[in-house]
N, C-alpha and C. Protein backbone atom coordinates (compact mmCIF):
# COMPACT_ATOMS: atom_id res chain seq x y z
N UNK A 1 17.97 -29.98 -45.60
CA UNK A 1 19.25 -30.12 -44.92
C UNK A 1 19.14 -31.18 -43.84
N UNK A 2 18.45 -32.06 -44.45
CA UNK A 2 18.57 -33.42 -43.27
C UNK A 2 19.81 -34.02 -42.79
N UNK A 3 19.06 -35.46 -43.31
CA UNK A 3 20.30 -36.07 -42.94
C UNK A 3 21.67 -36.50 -44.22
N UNK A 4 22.52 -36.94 -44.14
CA UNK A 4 23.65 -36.97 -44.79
C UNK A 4 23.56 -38.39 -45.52
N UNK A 5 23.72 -38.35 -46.80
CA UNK A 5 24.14 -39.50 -47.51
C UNK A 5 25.04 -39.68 -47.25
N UNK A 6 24.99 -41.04 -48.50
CA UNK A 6 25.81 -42.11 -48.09
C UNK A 6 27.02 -41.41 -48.78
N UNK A 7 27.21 -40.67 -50.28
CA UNK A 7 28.30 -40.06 -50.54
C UNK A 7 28.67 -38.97 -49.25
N UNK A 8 28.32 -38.57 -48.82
CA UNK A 8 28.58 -37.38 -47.67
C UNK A 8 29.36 -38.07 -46.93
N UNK A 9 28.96 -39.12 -46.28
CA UNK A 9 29.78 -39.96 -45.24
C UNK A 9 30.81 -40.49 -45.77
N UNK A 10 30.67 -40.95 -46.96
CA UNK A 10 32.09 -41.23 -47.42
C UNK A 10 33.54 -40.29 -47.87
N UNK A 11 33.18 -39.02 -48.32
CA UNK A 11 34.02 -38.07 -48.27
C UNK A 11 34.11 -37.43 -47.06
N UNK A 12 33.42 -37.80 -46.00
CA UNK A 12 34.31 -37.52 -44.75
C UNK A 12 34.98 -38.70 -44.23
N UNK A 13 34.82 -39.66 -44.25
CA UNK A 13 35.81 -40.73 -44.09
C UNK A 13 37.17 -40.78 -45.07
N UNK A 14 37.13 -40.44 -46.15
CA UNK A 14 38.49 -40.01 -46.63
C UNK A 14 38.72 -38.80 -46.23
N UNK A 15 38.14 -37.74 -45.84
CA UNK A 15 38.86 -36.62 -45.39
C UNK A 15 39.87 -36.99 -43.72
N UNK A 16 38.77 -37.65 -43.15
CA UNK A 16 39.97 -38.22 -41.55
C UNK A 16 40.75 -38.89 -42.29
N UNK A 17 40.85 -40.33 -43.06
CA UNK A 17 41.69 -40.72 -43.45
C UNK A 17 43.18 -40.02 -43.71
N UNK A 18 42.98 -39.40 -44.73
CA UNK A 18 44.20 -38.52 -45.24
C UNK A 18 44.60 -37.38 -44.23
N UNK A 19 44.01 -36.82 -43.07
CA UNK A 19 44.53 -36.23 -42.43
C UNK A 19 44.73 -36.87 -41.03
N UNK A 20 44.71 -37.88 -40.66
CA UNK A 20 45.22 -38.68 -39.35
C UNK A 20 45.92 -39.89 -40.03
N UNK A 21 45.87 -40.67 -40.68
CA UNK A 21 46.05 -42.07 -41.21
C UNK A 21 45.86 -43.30 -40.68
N UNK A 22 45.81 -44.21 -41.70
CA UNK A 22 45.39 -45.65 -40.72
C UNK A 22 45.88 -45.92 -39.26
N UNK A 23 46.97 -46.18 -39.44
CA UNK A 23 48.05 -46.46 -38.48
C UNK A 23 47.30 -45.68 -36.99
N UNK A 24 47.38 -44.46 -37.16
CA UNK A 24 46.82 -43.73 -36.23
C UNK A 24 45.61 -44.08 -35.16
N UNK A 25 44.41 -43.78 -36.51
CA UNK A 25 43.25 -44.63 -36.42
C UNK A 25 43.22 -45.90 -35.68
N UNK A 26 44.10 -46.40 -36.13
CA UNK A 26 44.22 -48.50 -35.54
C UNK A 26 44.33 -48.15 -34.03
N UNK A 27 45.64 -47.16 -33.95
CA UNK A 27 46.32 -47.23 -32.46
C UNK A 27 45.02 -46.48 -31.58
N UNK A 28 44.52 -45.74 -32.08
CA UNK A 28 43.57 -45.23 -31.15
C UNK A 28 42.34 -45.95 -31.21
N UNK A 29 42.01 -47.08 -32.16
CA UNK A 29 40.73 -47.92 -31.90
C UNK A 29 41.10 -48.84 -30.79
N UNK A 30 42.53 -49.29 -30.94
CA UNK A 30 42.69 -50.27 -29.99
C UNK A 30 42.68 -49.74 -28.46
N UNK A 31 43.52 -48.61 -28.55
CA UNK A 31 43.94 -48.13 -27.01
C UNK A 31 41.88 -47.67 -26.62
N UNK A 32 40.98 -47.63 -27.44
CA UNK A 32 39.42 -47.05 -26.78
C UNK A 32 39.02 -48.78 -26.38
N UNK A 33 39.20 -49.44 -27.32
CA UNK A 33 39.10 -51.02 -26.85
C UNK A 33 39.30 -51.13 -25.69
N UNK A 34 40.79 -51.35 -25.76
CA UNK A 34 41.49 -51.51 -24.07
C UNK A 34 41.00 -50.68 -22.92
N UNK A 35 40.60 -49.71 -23.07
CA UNK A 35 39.66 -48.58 -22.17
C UNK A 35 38.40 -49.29 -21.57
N UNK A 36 37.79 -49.79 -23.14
CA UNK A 36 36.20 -50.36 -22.61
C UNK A 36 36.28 -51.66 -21.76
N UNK A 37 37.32 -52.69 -22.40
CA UNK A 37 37.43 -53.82 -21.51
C UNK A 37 38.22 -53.84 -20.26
N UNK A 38 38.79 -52.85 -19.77
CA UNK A 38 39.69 -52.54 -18.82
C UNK A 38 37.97 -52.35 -17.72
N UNK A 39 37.41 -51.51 -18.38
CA UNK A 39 35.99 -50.89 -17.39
C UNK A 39 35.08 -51.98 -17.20
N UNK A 40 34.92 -53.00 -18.48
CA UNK A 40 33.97 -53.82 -17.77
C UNK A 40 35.17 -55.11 -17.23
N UNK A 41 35.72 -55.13 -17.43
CA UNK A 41 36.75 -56.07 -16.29
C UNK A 41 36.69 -55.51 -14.59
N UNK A 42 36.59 -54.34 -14.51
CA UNK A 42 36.14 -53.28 -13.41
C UNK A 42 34.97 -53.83 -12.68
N UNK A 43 34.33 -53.61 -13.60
CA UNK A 43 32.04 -53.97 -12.97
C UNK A 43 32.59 -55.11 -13.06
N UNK A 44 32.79 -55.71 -13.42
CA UNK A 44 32.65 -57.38 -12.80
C UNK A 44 33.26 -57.43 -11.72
N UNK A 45 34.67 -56.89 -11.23
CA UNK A 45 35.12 -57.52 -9.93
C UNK A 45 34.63 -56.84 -9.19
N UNK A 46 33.64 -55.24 -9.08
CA UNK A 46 33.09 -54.50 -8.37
C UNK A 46 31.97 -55.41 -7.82
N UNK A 47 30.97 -55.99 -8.53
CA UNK A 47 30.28 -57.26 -8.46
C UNK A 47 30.04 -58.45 -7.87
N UNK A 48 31.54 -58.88 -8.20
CA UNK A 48 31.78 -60.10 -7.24
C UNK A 48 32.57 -60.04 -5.59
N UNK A 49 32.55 -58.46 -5.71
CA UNK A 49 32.91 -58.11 -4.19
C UNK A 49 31.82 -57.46 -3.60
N UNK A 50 30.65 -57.77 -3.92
CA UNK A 50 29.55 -57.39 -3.22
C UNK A 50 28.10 -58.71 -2.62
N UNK A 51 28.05 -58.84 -1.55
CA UNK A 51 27.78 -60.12 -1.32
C UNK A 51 26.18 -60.01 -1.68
N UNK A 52 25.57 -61.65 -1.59
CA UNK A 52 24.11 -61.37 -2.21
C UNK A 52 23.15 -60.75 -1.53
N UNK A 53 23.36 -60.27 -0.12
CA UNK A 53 22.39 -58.95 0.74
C UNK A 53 22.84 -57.75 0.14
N UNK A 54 23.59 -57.51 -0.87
CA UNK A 54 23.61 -56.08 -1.08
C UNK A 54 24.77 -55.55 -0.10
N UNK A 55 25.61 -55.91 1.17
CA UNK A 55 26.46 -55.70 1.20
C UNK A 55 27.90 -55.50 0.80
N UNK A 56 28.66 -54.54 0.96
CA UNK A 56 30.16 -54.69 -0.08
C UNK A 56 30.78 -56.14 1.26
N UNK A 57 31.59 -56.55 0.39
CA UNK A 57 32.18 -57.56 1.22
C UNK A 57 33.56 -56.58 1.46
N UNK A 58 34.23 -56.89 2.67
CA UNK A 58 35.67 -56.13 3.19
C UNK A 58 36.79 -57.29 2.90
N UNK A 59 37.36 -56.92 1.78
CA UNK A 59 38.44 -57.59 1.23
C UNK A 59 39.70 -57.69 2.53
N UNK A 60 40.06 -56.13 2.79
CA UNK A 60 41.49 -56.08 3.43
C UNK A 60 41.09 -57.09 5.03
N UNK A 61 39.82 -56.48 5.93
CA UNK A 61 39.80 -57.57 6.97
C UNK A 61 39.87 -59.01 6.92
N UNK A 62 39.35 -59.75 5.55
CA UNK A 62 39.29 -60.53 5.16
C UNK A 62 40.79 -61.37 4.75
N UNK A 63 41.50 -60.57 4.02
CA UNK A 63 42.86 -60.72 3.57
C UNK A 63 43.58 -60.81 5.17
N UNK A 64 43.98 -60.15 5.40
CA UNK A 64 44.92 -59.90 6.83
C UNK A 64 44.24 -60.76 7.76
N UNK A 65 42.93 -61.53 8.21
CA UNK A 65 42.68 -62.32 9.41
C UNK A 65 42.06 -61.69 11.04
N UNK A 66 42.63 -60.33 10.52
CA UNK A 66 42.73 -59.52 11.85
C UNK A 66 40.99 -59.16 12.15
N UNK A 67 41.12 -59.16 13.79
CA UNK A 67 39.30 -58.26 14.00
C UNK A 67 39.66 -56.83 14.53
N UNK A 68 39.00 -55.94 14.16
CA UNK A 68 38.88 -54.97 14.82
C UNK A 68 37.65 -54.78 15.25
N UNK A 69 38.11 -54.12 16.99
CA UNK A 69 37.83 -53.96 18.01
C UNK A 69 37.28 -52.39 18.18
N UNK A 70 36.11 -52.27 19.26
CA UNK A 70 35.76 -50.75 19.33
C UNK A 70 34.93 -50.63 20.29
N UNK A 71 35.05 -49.67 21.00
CA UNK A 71 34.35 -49.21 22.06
C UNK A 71 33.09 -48.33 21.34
N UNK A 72 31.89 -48.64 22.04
CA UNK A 72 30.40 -47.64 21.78
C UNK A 72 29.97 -47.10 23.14
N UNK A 73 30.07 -45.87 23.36
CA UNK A 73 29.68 -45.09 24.44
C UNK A 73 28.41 -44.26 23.98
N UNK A 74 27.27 -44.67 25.00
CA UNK A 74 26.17 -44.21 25.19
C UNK A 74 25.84 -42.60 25.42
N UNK A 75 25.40 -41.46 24.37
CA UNK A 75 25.23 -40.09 24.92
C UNK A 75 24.35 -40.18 25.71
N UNK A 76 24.48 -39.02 26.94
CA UNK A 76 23.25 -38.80 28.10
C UNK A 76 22.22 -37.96 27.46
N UNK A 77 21.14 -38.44 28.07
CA UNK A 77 20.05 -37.95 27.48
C UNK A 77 19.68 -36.28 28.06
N UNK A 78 19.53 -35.48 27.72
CA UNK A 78 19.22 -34.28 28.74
C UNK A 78 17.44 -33.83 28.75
């Protein structure tokens, strides 16, 4: 009870066939497509927003011009 021939695999490929149909099949190969290249379209711009020290780069301060400002107060030591 190994593995499955090549007739085996083929009467399950006509069995999805006839119970989903091409059409089906197509629309859902494409829409897993569009899934995978949607994700690596993702890692790449995740990528190129990360500078070459390994820092993320800050898009929005960057975009807007603006600095923000902040006070650091020293705790007392006891």
């Amino acid at each position: 009870m190994g593995s499955f021939s090549i007739w085996h695999w083929l009467i399950v490929l006509v069995i999805v066939l006839l119970i989903f149909g091409t059409k089906k099949l197509r629309n859902m190969g494409s829409d897993l497509g569009g899934a995978v290249k949607g994700f690596k379209d993702g890692m790449k711009s995740d990528d190129a927003a990360k500078k070459p020290d390994g820092q993320i780069a800050s898009t929005t301060a960057s975009a807007s011009g603006s600095t923000i400002e902040g006070e650091i107060k020293d705790r007392q030591k006891s």
